[in-house]
PDB file of N, CA and C in Angstrom:
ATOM      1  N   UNK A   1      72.600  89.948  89.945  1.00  0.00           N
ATOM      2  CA  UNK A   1      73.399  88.744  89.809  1.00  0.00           C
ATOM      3  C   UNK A   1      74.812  89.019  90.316  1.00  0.00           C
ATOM      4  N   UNK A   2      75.339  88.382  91.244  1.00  0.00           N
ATOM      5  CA  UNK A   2      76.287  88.541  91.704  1.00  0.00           C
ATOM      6  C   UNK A   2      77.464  87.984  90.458  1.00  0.00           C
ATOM      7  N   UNK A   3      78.956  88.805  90.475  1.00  0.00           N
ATOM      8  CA  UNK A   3      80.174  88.509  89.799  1.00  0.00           C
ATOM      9  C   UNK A   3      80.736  87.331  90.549  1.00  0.00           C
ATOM     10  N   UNK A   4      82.074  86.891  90.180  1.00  0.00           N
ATOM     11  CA  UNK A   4      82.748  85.908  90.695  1.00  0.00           C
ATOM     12  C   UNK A   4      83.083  86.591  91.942  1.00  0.00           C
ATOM     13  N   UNK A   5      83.678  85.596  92.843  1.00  0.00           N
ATOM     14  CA  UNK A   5      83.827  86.019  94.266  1.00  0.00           C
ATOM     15  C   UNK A   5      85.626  86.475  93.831  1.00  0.00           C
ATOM     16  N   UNK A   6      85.764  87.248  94.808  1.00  0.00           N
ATOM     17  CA  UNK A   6      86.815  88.114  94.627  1.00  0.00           C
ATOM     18  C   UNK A   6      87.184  88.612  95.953  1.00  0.00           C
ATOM     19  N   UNK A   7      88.824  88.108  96.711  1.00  0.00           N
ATOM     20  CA  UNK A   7      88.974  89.139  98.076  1.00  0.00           C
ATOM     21  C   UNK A   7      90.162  89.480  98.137  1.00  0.00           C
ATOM     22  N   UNK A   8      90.828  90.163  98.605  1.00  0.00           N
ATOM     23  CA  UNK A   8      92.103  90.242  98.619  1.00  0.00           C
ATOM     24  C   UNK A   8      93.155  89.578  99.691  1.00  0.00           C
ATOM     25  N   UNK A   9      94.334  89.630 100.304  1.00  0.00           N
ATOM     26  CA  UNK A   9      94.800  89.038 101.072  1.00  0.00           C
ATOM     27  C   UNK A   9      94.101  88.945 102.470  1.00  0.00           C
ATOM     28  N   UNK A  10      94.585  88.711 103.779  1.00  0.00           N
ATOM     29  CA  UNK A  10      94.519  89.005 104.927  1.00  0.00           C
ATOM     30  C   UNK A  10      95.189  90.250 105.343  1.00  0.00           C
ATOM     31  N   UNK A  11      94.865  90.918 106.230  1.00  0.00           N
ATOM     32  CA  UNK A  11      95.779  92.356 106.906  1.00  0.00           C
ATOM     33  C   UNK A  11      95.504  92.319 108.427  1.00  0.00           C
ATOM     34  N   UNK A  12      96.243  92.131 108.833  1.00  0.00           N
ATOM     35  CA  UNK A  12      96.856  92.208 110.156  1.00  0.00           C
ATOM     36  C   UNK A  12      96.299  93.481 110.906  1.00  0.00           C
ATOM     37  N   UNK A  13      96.755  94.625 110.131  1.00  0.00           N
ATOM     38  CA  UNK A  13      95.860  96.053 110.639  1.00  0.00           C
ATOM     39  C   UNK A  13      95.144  96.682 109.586  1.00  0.00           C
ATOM     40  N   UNK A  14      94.427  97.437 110.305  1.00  0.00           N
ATOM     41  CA  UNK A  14      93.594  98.215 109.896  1.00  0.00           C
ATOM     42  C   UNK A  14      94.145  99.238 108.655  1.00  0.00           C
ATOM     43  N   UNK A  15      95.193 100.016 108.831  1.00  0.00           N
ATOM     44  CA  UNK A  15      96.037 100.699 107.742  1.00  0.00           C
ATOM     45  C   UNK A  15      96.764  99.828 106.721  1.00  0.00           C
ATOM     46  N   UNK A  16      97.112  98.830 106.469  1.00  0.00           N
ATOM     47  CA  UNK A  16      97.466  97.918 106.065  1.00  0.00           C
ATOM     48  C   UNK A  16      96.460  97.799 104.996  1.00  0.00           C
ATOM     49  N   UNK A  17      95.118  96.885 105.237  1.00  0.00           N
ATOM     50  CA  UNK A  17      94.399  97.714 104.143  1.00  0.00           C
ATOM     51  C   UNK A  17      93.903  98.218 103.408  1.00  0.00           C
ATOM     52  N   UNK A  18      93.835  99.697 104.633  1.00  0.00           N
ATOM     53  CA  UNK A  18      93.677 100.665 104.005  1.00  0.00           C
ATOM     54  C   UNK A  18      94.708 101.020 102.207  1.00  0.00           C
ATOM     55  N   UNK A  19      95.991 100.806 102.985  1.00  0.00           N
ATOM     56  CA  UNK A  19      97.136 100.985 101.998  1.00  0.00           C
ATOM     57  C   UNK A  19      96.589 100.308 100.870  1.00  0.00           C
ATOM     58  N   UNK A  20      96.688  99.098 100.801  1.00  0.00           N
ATOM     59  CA  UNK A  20      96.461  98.148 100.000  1.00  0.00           C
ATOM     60  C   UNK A  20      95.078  98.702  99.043  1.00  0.00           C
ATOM     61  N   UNK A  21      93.957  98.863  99.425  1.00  0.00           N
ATOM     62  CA  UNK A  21      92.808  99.143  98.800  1.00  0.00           C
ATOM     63  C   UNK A  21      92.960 100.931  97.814  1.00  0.00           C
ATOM     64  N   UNK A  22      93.977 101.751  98.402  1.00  0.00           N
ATOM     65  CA  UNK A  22      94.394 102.684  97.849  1.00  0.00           C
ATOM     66  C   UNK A  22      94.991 102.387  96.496  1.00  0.00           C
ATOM     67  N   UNK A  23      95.808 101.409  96.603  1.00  0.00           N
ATOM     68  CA  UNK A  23      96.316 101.466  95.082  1.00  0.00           C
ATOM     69  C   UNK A  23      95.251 100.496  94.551  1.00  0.00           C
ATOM     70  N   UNK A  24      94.384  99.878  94.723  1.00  0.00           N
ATOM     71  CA  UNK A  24      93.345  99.487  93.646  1.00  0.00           C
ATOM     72  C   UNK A  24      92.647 100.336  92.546  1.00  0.00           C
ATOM     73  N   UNK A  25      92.058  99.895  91.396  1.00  0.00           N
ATOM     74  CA  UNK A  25      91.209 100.597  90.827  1.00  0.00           C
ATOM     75  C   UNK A  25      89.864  99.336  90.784  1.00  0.00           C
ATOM     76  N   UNK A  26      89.075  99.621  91.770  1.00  0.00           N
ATOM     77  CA  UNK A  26      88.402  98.929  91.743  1.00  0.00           C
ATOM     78  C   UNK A  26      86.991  99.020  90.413  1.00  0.00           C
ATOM     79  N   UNK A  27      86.412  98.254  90.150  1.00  0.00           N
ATOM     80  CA  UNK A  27      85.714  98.131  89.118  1.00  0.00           C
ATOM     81  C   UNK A  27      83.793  97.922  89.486  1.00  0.00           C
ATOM     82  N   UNK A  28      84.008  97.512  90.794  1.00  0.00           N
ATOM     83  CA  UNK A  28      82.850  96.991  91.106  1.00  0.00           C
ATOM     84  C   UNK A  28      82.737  97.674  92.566  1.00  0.00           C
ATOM     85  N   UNK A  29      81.894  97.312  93.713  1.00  0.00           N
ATOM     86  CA  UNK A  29      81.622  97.462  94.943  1.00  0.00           C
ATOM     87  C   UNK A  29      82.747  96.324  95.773  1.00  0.00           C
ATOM     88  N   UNK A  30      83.406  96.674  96.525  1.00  0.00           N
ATOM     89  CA  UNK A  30      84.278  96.006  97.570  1.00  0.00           C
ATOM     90  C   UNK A  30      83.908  96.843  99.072  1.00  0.00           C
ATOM     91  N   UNK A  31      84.310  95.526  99.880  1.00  0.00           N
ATOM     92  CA  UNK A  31      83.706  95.596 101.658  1.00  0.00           C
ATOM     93  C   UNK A  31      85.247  95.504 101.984  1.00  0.00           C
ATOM     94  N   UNK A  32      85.469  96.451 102.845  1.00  0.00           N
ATOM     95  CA  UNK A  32      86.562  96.492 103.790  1.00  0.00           C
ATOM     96  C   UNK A  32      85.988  95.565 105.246  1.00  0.00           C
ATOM     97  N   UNK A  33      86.594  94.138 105.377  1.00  0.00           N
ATOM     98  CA  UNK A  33      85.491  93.530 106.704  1.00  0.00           C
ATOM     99  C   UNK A  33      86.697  93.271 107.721  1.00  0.00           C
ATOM    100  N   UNK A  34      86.161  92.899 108.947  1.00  0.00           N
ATOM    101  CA  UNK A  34      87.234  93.193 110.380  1.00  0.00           C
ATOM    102  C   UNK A  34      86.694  91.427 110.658  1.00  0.00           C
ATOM    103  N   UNK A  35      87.275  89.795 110.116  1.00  0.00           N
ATOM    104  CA  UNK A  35      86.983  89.123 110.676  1.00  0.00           C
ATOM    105  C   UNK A  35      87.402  88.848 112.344  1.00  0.00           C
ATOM    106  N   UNK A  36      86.604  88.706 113.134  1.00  0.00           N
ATOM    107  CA  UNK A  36      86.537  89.085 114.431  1.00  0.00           C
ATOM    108  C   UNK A  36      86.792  87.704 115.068  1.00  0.00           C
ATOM    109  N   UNK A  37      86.731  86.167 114.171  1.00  0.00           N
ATOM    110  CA  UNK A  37      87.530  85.232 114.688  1.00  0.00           C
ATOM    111  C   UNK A  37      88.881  84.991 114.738  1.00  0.00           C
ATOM    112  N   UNK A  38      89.394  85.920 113.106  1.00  0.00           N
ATOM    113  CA  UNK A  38      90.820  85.689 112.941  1.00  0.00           C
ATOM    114  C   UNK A  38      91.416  86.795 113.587  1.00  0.00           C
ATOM    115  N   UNK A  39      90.584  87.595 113.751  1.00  0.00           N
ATOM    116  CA  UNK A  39      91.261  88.892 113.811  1.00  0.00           C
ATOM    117  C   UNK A  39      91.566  90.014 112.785  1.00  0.00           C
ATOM    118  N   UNK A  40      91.671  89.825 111.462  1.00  0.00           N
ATOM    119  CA  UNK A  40      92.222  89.973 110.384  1.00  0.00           C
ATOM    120  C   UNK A  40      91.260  90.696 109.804  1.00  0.00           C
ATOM    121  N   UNK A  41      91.738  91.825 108.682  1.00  0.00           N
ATOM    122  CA  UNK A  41      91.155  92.427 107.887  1.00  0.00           C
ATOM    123  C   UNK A  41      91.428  92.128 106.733  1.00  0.00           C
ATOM    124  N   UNK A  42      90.163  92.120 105.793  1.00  0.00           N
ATOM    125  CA  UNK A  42      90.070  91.814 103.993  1.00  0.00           C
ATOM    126  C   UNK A  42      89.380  92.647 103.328  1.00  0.00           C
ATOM    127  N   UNK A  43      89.778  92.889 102.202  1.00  0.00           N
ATOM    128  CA  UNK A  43      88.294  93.438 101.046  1.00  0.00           C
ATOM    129  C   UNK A  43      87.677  92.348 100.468  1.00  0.00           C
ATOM    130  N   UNK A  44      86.696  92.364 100.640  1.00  0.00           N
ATOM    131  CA  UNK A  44      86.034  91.404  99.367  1.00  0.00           C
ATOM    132  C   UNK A  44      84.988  91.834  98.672  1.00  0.00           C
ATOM    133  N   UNK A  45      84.472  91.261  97.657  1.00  0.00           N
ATOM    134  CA  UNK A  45      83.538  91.867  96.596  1.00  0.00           C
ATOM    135  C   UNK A  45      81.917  91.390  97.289  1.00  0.00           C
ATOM    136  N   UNK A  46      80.797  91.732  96.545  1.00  0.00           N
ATOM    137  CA  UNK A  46      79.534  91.654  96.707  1.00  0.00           C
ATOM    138  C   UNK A  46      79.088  89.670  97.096  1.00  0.00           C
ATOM    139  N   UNK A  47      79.849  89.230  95.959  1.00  0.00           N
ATOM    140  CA  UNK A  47      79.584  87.778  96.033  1.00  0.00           C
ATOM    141  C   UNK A  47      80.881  87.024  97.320  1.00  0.00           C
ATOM    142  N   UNK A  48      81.559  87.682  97.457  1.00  0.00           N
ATOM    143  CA  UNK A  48      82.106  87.185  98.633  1.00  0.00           C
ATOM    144  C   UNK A  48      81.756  87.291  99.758  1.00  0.00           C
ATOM    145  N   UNK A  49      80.881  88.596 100.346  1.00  0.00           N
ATOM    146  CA  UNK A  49      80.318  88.751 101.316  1.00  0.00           C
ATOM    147  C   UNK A  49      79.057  88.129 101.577  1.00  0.00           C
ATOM    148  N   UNK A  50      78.367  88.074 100.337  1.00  0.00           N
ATOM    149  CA  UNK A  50      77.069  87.336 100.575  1.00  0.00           C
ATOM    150  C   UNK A  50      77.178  85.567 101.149  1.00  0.00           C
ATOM    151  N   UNK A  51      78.502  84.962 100.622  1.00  0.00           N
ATOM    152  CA  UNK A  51      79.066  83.620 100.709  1.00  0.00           C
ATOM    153  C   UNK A  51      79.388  83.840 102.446  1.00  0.00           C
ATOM    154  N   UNK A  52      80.423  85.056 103.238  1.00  0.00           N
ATOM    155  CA  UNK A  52      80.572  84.852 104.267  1.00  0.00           C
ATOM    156  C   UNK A  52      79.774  84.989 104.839  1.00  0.00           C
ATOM    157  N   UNK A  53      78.614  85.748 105.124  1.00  0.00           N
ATOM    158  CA  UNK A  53      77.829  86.018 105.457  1.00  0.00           C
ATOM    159  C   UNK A  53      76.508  85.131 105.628  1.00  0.00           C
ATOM    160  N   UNK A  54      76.286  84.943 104.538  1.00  0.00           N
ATOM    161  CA  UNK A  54      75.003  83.319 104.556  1.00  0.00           C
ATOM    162  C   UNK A  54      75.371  82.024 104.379  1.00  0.00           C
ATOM    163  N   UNK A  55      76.414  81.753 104.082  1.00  0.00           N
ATOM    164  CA  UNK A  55      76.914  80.228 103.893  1.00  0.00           C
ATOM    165  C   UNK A  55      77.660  79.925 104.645  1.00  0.00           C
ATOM    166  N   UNK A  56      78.396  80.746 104.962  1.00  0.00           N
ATOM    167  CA  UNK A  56      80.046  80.237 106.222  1.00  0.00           C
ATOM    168  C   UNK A  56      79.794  80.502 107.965  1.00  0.00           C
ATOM    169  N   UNK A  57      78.630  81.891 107.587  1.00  0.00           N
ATOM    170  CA  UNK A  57      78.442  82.441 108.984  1.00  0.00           C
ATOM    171  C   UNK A  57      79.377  83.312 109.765  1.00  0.00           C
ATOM    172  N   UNK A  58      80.472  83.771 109.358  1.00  0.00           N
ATOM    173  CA  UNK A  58      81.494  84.079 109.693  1.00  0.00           C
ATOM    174  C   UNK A  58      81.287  85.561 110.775  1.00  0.00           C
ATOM    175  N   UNK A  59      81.836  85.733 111.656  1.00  0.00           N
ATOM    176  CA  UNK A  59      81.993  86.558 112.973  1.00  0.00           C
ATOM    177  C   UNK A  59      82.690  87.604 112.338  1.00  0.00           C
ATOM    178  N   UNK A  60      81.908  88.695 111.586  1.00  0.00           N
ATOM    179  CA  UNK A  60      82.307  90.068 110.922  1.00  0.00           C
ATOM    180  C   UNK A  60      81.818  91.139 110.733  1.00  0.00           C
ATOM    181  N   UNK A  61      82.602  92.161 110.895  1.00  0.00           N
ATOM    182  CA  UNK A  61      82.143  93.256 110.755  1.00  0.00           C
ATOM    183  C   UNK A  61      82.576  94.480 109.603  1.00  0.00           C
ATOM    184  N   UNK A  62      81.450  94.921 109.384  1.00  0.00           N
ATOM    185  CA  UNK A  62      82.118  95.860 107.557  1.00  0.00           C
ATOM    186  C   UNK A  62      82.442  96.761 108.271  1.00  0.00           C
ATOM    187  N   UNK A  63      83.631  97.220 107.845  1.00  0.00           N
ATOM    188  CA  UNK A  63      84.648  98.436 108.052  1.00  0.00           C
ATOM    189  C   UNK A  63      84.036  99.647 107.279  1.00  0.00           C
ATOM    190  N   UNK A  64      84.144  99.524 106.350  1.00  0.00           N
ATOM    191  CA  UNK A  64      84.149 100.456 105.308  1.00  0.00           C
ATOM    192  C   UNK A  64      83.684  99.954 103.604  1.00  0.00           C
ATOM    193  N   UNK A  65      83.266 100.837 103.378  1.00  0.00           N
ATOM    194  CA  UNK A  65      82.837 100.117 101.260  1.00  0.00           C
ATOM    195  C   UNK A  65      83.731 101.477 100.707  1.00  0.00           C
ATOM    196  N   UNK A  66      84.577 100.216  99.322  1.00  0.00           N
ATOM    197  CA  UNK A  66      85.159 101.314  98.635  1.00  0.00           C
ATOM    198  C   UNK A  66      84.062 100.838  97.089  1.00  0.00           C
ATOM    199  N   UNK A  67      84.654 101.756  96.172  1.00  0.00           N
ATOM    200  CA  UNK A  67      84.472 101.584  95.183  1.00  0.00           C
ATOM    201  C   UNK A  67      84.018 102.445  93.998  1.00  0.00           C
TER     202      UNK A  67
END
């Protein structure tokens, strides 16, 4: 069962973030994703990716999983 959807800002670069996801304590599984329309990088959680991914369709690629 997926949690509430959960992402963090937009990031411009790639280290950016990175930075950003460093000071988290994350609790659950988070996707570092590269949206490839905006350009822009986000984390988002399990239920956010499944939403971009099958409902929105969105032009992305996973970077990295923290958690």
């Amino acid at each position: 069962m997926f949690t509430r959807s959960k992402y963090s800002q937009l990031f411009n670069t790639l280290k950016q973030a990175q930075q950003w996801a460093y000071k988290q304590d994350f609790k659950d599984i988070w996707y570092l994703i590269y949206d490839r329309e905006e350009e822009k990088y986000q984390l988002v959680n399990d239920s956010r990716l499944d939403y971009l991914q099958n409902c929105w369709g969105l032009d992305m690629r996973i970077i990295e999983t923290w958690g």
